[in-house]
C-alpha atoms as a PDB file:
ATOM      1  CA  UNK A   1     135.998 102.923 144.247  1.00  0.00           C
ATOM      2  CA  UNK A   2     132.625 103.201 142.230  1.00  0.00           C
ATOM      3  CA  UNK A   3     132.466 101.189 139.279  1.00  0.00           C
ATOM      4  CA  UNK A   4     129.931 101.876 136.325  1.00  0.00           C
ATOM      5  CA  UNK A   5     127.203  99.237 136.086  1.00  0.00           C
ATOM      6  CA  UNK A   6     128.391  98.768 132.363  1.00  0.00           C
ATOM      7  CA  UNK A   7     132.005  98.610 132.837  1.00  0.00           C
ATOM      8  CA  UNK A   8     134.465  96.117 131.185  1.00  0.00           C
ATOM      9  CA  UNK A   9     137.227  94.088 132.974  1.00  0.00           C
ATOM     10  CA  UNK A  10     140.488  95.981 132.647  1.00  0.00           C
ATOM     11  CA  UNK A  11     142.958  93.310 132.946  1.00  0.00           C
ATOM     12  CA  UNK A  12     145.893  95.456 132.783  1.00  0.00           C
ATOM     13  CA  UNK A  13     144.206  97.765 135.184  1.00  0.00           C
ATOM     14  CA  UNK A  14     145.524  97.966 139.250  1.00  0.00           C
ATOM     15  CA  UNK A  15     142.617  96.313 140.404  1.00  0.00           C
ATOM     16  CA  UNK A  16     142.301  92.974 140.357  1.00  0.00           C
ATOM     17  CA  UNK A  17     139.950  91.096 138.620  1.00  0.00           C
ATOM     18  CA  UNK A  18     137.472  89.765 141.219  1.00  0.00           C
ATOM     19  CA  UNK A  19     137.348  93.221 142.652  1.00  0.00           C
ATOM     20  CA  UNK A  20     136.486  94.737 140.070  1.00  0.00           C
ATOM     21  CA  UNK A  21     133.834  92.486 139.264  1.00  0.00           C
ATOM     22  CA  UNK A  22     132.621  92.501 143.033  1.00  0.00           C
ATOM     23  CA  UNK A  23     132.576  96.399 141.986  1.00  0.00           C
ATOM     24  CA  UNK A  24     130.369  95.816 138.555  1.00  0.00           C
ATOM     25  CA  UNK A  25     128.311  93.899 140.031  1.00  0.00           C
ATOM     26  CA  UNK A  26     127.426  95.906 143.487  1.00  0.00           C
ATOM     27  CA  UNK A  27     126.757  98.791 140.607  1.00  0.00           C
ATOM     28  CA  UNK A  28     124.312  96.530 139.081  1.00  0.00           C
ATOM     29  CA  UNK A  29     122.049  96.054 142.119  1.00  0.00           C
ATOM     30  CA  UNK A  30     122.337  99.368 142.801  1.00  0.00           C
ATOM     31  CA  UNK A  31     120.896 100.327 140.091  1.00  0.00           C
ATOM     32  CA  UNK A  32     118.296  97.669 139.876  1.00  0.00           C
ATOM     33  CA  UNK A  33     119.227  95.150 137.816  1.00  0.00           C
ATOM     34  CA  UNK A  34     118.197  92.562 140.322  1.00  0.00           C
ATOM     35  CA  UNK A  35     115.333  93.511 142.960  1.00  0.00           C
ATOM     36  CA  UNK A  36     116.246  92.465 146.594  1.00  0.00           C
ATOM     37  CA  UNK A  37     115.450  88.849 147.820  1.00  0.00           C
ATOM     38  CA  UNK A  38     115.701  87.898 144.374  1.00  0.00           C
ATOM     39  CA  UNK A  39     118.244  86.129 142.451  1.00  0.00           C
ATOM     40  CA  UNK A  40     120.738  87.147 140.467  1.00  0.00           C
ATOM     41  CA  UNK A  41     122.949  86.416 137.389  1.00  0.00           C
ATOM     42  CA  UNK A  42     124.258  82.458 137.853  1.00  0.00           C
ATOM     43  CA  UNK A  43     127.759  82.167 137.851  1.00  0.00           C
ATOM     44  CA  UNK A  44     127.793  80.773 134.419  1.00  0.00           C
ATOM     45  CA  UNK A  45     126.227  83.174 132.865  1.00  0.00           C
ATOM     46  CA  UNK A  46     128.728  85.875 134.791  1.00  0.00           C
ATOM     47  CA  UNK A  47     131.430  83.869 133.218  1.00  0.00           C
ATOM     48  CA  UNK A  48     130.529  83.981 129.789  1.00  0.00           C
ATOM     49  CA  UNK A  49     129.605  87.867 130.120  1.00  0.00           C
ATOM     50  CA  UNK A  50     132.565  88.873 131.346  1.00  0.00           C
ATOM     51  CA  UNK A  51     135.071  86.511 130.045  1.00  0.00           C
ATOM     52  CA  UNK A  52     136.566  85.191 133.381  1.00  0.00           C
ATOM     53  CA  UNK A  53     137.789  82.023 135.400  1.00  0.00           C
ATOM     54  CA  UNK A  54     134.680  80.511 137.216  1.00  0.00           C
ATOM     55  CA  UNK A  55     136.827  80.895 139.981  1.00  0.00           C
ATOM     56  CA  UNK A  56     137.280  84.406 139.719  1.00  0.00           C
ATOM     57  CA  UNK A  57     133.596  84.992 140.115  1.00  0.00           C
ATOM     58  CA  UNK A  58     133.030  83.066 142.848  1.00  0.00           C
ATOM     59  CA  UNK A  59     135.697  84.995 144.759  1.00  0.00           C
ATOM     60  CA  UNK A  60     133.738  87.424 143.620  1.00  0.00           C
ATOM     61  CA  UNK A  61     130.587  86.517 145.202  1.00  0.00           C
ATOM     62  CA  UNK A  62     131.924  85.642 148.188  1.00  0.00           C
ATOM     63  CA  UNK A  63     133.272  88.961 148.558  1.00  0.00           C
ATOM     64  CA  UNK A  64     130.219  90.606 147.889  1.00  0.00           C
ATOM     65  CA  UNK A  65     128.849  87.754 150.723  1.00  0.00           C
ATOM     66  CA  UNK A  66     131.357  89.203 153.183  1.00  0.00           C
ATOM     67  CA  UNK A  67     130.081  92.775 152.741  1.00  0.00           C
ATOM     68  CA  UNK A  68     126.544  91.160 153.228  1.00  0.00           C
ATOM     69  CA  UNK A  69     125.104  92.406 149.864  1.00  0.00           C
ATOM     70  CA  UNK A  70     124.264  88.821 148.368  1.00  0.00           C
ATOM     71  CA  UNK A  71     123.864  85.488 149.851  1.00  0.00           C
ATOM     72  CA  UNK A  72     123.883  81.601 148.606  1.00  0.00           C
ATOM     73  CA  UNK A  73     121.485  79.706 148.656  1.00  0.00           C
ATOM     74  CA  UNK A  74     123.170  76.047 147.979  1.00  0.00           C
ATOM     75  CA  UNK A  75     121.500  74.135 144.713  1.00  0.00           C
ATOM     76  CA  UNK A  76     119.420  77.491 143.893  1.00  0.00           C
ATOM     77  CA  UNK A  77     121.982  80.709 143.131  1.00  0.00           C
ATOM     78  CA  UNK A  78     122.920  83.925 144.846  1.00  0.00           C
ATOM     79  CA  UNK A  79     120.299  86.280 145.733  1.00  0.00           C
ATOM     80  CA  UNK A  80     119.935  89.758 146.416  1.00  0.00           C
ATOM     81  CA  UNK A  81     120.075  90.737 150.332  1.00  0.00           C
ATOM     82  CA  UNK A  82     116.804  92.199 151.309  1.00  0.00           C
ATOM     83  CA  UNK A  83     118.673  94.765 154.051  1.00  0.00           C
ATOM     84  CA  UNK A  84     121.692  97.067 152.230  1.00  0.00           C
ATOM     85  CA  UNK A  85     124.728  96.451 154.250  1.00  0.00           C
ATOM     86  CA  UNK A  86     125.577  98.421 157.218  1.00  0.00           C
END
């Protein structure tokens, strides 16, 4: 499913939240909001823009993780992968 890079959380929606935030935010660095190698949005600030559990975006990230389009980097954030999953 594409998601716009803009898109709200639609809690009554099918999809659950952390996918559709996974979705957002693939959207995002597909468009360019954050350059590869380089990192993105902390999870705080992803909680406060989109009004979710802290939880909820890290199940997020590691989703996105497990498609290889971010990584962690412990004590410094989630970064951009340099090579666009397979």
């Amino acid at each position: 499913m594409d998601y716009d890079p803009d898109a709200a959380i639609d809690y009554e929606g099918p999809v659950t939240p952390y996918r559709q935030l996974a979705g957002i935010l693939r959207a995002r660095i597909a468009r360019g909001d954050w350059a590869p190698g380089r990192v993105m949005a902390s999870e705080a600030a992803l909680v406060q823009q989109y009004g979710l559990a802290r939880s909820t975006v890290r199940r997020s990230i590691a989703l996105l993780v497990e498609e290889g389009v971010v990584f962690v980097v412990p004590q410094r954030g989630t970064y951009v992968a340099t090579e666009p999953p397979a």
